[in-house]
Protein backbone atom coordinates (compact mmCIF):
# COMPACT_ATOMS: atom_id res chain seq x y z
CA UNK A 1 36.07 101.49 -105.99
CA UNK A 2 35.82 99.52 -109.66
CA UNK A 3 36.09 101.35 -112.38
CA UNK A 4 35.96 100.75 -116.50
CA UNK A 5 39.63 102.69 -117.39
CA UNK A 6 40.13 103.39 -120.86
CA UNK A 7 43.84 102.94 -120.53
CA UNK A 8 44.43 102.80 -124.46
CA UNK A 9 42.30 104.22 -126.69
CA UNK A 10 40.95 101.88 -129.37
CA UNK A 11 41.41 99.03 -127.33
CA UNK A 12 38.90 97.22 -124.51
CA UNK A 13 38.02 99.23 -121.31
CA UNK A 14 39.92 97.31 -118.25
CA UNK A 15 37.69 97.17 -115.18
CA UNK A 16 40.12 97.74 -112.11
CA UNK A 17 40.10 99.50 -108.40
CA UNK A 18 40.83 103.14 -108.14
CA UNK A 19 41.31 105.10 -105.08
CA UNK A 20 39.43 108.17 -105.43
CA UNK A 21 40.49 111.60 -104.17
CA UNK A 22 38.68 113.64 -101.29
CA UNK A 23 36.71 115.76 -102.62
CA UNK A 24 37.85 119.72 -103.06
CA UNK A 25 35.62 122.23 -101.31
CA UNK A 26 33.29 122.55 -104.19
CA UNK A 27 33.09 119.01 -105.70
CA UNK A 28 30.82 115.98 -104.38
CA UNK A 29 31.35 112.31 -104.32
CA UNK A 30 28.64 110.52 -105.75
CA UNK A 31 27.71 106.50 -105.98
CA UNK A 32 26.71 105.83 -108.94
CA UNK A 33 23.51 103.92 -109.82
CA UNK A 34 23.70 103.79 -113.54
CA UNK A 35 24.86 105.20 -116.25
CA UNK A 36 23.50 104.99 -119.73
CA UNK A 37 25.86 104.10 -122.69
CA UNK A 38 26.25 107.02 -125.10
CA UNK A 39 27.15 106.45 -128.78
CA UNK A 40 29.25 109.39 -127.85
CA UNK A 41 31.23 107.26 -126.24
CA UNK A 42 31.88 104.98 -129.27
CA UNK A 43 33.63 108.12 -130.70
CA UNK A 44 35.33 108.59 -127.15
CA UNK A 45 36.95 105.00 -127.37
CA UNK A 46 38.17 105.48 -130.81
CA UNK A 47 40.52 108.11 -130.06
CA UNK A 48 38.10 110.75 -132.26
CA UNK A 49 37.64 113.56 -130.13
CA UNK A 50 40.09 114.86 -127.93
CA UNK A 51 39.89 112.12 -124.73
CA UNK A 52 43.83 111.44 -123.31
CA UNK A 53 43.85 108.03 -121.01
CA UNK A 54 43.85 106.91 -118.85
CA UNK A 55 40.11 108.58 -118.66
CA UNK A 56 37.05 107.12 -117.34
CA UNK A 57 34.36 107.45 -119.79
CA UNK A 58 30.30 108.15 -119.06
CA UNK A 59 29.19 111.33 -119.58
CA UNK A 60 25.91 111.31 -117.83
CA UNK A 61 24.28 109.42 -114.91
CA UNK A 62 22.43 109.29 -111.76
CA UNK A 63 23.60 108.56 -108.31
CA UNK A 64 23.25 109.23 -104.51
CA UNK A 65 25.57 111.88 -102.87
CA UNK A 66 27.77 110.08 -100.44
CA UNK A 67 30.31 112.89 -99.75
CA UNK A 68 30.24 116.51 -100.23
CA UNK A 69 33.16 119.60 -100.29
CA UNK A 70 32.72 121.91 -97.49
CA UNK A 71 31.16 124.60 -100.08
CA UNK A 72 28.81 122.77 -100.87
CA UNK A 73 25.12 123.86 -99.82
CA UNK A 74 22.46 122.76 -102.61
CA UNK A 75 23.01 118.90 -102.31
CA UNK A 76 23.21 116.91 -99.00
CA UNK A 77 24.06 113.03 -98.28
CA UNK A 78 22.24 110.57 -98.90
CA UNK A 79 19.97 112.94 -101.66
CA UNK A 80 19.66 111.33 -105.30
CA UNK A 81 20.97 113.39 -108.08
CA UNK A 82 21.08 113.59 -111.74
CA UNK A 83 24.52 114.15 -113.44
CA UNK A 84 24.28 115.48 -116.97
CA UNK A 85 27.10 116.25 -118.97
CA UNK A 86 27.08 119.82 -118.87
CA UNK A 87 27.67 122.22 -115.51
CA UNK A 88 25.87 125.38 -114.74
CA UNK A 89 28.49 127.57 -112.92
CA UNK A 90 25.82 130.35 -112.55
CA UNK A 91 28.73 132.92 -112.59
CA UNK A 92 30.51 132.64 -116.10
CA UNK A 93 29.31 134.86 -119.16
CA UNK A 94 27.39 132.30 -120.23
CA UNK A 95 25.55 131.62 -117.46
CA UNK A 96 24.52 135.27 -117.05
CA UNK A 97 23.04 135.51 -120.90
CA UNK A 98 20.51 132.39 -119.80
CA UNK A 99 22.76 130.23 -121.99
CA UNK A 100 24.44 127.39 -119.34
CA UNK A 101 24.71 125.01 -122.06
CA UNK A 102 27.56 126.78 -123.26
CA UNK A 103 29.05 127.15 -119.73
CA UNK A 104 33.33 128.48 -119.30
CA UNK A 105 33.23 125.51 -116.83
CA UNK A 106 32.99 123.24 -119.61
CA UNK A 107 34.52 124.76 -122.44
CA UNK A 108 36.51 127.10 -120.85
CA UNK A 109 38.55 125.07 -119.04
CA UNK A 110 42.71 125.12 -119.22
CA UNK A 111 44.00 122.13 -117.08
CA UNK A 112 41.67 119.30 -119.02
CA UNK A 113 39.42 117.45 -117.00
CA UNK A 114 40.16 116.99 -113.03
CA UNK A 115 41.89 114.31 -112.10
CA UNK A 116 39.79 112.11 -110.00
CA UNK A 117 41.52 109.00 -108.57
CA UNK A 118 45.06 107.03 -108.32
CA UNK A 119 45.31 103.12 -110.19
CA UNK A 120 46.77 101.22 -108.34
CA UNK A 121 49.80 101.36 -110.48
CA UNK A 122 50.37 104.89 -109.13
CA UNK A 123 48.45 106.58 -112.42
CA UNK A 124 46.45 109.74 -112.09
CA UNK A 125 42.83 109.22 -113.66
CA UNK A 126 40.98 111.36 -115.20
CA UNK A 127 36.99 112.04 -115.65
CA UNK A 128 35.80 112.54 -118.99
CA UNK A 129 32.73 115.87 -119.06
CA UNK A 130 33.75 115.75 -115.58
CA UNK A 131 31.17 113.13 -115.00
CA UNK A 132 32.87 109.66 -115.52
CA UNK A 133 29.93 107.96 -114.73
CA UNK A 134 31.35 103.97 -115.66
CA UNK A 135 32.65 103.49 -112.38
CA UNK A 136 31.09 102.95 -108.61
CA UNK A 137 31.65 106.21 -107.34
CA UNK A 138 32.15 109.75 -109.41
CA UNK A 139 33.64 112.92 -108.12
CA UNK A 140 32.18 115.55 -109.84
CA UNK A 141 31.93 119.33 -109.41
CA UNK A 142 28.59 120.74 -107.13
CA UNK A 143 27.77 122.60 -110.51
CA UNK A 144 27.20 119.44 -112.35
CA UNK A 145 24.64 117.53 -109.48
CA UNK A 146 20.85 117.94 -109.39
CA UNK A 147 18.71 116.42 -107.17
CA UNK A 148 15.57 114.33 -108.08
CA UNK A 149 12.59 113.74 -106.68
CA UNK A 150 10.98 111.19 -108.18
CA UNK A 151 9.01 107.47 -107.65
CA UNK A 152 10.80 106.93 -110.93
CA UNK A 153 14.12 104.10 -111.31
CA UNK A 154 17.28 105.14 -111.14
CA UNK A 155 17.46 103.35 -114.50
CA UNK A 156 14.90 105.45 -116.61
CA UNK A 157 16.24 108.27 -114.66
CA UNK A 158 19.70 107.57 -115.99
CA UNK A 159 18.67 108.63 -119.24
CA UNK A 160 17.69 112.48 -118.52
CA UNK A 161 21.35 114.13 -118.20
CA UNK A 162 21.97 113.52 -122.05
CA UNK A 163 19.05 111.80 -124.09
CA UNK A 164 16.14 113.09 -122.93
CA UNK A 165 17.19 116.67 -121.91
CA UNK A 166 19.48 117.46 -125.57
CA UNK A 167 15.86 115.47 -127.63
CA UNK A 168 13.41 117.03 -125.93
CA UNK A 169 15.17 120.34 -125.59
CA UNK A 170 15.92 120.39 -129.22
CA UNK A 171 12.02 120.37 -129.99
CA UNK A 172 10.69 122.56 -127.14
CA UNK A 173 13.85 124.84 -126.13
CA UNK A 174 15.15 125.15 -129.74
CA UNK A 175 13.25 124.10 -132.50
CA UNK A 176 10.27 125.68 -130.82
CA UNK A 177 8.24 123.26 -132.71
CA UNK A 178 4.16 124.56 -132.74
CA UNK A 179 1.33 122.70 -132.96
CA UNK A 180 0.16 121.84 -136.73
CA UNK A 181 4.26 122.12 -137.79
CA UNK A 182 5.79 118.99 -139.57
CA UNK A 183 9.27 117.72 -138.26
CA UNK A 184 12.62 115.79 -139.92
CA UNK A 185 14.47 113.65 -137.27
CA UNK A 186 17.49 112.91 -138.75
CA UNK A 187 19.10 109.83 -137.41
CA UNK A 188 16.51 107.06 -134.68
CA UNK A 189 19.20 106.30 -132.29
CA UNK A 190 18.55 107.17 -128.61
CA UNK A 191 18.71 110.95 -129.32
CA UNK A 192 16.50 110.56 -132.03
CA UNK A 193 13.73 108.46 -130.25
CA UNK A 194 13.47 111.21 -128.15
CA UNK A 195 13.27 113.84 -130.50
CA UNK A 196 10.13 111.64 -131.97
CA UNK A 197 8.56 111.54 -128.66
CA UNK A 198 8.82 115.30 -127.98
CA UNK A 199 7.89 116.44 -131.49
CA UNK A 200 4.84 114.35 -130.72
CA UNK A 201 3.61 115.96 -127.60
CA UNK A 202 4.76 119.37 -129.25
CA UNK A 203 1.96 118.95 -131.50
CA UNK A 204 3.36 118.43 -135.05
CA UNK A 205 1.09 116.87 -137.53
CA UNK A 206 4.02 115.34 -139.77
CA UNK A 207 7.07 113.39 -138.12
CA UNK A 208 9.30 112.48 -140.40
CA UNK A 209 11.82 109.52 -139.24
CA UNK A 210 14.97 109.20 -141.17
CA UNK A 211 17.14 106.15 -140.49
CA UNK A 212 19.14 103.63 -142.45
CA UNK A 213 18.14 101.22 -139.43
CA UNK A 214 14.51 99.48 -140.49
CA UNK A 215 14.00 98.55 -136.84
CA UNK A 216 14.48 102.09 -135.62
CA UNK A 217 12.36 103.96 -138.06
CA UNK A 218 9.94 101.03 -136.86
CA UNK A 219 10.36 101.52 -133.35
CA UNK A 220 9.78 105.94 -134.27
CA UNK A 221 6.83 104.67 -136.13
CA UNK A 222 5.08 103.14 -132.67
CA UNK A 223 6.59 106.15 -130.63
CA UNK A 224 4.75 108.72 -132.66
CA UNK A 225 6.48 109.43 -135.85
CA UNK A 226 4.04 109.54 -139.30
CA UNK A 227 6.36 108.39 -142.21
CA UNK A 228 9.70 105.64 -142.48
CA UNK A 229 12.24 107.24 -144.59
CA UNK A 230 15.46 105.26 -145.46
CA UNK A 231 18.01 107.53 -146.88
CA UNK A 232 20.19 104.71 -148.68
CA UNK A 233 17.32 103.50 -150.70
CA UNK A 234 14.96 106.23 -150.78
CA UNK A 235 15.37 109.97 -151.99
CA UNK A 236 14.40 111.75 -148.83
CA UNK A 237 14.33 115.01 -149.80
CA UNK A 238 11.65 114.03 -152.48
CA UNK A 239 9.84 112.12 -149.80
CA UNK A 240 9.28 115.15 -147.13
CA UNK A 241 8.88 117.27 -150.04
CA UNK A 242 6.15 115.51 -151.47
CA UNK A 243 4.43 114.84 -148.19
CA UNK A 244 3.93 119.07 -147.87
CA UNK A 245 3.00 120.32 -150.46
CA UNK A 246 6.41 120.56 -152.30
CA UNK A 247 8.23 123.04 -149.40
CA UNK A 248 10.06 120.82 -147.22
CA UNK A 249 9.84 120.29 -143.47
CA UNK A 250 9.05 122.92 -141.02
CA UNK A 251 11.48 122.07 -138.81
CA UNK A 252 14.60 119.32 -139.38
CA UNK A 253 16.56 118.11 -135.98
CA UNK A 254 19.87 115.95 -137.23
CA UNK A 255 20.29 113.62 -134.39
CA UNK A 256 23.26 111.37 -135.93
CA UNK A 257 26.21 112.84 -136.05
CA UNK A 258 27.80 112.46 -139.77
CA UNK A 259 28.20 115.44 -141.89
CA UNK A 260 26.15 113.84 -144.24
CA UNK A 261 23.56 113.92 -142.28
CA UNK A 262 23.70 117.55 -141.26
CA UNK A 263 23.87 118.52 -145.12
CA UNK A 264 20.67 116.29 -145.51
CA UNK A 265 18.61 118.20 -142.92
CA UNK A 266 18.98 121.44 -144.41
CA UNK A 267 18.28 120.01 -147.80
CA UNK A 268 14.98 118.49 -146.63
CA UNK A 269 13.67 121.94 -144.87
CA UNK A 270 11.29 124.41 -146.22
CA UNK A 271 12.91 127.89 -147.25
CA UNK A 272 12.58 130.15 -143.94
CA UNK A 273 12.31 126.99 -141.76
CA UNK A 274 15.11 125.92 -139.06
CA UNK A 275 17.29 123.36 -139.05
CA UNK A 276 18.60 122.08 -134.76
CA UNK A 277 21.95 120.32 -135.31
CA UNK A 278 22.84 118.27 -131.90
CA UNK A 279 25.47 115.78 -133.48
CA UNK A 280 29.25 115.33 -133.50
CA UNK A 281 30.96 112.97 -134.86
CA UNK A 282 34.83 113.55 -135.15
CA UNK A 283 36.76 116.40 -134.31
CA UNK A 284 37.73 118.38 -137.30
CA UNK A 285 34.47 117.44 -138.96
CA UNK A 286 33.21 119.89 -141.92
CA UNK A 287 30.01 120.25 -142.81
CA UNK A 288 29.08 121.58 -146.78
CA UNK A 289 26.13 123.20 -147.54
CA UNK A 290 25.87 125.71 -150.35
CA UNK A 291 25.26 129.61 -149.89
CA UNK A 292 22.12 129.59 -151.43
CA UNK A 293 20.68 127.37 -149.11
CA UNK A 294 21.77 129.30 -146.20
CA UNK A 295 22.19 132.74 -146.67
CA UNK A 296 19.26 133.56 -149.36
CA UNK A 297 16.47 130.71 -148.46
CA UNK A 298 15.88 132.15 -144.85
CA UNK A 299 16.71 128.96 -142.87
CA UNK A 300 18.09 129.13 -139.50
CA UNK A 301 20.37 126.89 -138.70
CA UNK A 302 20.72 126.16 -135.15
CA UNK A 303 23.10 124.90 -132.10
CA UNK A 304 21.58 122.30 -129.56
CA UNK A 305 24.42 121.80 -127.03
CA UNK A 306 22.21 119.55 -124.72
CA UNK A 307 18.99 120.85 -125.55
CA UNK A 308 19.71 124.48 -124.39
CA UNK A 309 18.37 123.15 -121.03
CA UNK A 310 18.45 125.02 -117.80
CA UNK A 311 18.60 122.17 -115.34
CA UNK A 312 17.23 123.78 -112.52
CA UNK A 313 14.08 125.28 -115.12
CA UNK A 314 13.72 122.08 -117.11
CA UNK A 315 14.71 118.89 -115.10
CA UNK A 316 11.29 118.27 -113.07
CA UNK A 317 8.98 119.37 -116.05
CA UNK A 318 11.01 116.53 -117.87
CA UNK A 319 10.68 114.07 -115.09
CA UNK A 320 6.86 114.89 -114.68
CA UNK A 321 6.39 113.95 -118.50
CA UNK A 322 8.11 110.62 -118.03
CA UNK A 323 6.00 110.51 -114.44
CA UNK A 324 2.73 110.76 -116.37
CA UNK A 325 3.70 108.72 -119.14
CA UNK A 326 3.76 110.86 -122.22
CA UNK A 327 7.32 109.44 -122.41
CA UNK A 328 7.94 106.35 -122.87
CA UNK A 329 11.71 105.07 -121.87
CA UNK A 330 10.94 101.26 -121.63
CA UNK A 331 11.33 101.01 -125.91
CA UNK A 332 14.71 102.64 -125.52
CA UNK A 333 16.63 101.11 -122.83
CA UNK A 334 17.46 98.43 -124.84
CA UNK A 335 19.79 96.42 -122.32
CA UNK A 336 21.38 96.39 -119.17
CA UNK A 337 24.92 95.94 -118.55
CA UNK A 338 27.39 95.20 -114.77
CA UNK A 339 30.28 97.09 -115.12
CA UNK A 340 32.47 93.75 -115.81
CA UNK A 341 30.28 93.82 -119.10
CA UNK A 342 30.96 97.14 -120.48
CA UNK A 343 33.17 96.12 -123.51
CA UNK A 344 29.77 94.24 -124.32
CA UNK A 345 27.91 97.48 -124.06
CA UNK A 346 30.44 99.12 -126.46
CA UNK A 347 30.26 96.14 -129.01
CA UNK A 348 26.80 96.39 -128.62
CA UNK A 349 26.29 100.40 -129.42
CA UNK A 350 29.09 100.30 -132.33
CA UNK A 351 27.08 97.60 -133.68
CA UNK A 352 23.83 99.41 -133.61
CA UNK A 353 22.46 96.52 -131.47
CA UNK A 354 21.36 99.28 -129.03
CA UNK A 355 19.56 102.30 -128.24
CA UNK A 356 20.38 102.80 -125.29
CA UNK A 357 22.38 100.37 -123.00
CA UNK A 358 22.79 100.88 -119.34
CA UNK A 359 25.44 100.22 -117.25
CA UNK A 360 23.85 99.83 -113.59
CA UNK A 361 25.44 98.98 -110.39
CA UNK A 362 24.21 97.17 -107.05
CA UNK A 363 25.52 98.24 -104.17
């Protein structure tokens, strides 16, 4: 089976065959259908957080189940499933507290991610999040695999394991965001178009879209979002705070990534308001805010590991919203990639050419 092997980090992904282990009693072997590509995985490529090659990279995807370990019991061959980038054991601490985004089998784990398949120059491969979703096939672990149902394309489907379950988790799982409630989006990328879109059918009367990017505070603008904000020309704080009333925003969600940004959506929210932080940009990363704005103004600052979903809770409400249309994915897949055209998909994301570029597969 072809996969895209970073072999070097910093240089281009080389597309080659790999020859895939069985899978252990509680893993599954997957085909993949497509995979979207994550801006994550610009910071993957670059050798910024953590990834040791030779590693396939794709972090979420969608698939049918081809093979399955002899433990396995909640997926069957031939079933389509979504693979998102975080597992829920069921059994860890974690787990048990109604918190599976922080799951031990993710961040827990002492032996790196599995090794999945042999190169053909006798190399042992490895799947980054477990998922490794730019290749034909992916062998990941039975905790990590949900199955659809859905009329739906594998394509728009592609995007629920990471954009549209950590965007539209972040409004309804952790922001809470009420009806009436004005909200900052930090950052219009993929994550961010999301966050639009769910802050929309959440309610709030204000959506502020912050972005360097004209064409993606545009494209927020048509997806629901009330006011443009460009942070390199305009004083944004002065903007949200003039749009209500002189407090700030109810609610700011950073969907970027640079500390920057993070410092700028505390700055723009209202004393006692909360501030969702889903980005990371480099490991080692600090973030500076002053005391006063945290410890004496009442905000709550807040962690949104992929949306705080529960995947077996939140997966077919989000599918039924993209079902009935009150999302729209067609604005944010923005191309569509073979596998032999994945260093144009990583070109294309560093470049801020796209939201969200999928990497699909025929078989």
């Amino acid at each position: 089976m072809k996969a895209a092997v970073l072999q070097t980090l910093a240089s281009p992904f080389v597309v080659e065959d790999l020859d895939y282990l069985p899978p252990e009693p509680d893993r599954v072997l997957v085909r993949t259908h497509a995979t979207p590509f994550c801006s994550t995985d610009c910071t993957n490529w670059a050798g910024k957080f953590g990834k040791v090659p030779p590693v396939i990279l794709g972090h979420a995807s969608i698939g049918e189940v081809v093979e399955v370990g002899r433990d396995v019991r909640h997926v069957a061959v031939g079933q389509r499933v979504v693979v998102p980038g975080t597992p829920e054991c069921g059994r860890c601490y974690y787990c048990s507290i109604g918190r599976p985004d922080q799951c031990s089998e993710l961040f827990d784990r002492t032996d790196g991610y599995p090794i999945v398949a042999i190169s053909g120059a006798g190399q042992k491969v490895r799947a980054s999040g477990n998922v490794g979703g730019y290749a034909e096939l992916m062998s990941v672990s039975a905790n990590q695999v949900f199955a659809v149902e859905s009329d739906l394309g594998s394509d728009v489907l592609s995007l629920m394991g990471c954009g549209i379950m950590t965007g539209v988790g972040s409004v309804f799982n952790v922001a809470r965001v009420q009806p009436g409630e004005s909200v900052a989006v930090i950052g219009c990328g993929h994550l961010g178009q999301w966050v639009v879109q769910a802050a929309r059918l959440a309610g709030a009367a204000q959506i502020f879209a912050i972005d360097p990017v004209a064409e993606r505070t545009a494209m927020a603008l048509k997806l629901g979002a009330t006011h443009a904000i460009d942070p390199a020309t305009e004083d944004a704080i002065e903007l949200v705070r003039d749009a209500t009333d002189g407090r700030g925003s109810d609610h700011a969600i950073e969907a970027a990534g640079p500390a920057g940004s993070q410092e700028l959506a505390v700055a723009v929210t209202r004393r006692a308001g909360t501030v969702v932080l889903n980005g990371v940009k480099q490991l080692g990363t600090t973030v500076t805010y002053s005391q006063v704005s945290i410890a004496v103004q009442g905000r709550a600052i807040l962690s949104s590991q992929n949306g705080n979903v529960r995947m077996r809770r939140d997966l077919a409400r989000y599918v039924s919203l993209l079902e009935e249309g009150l999302l729209d994915p067609e604005p944010i897949i923005t191309s569509r990639y073979r596998l032999d055209g994945i260093n144009d998909a990583l070109r294309a994301s560093a470049e801020l050419r796209d939201l969200s570029g999928l990497i699909v597969f025929d078989h």
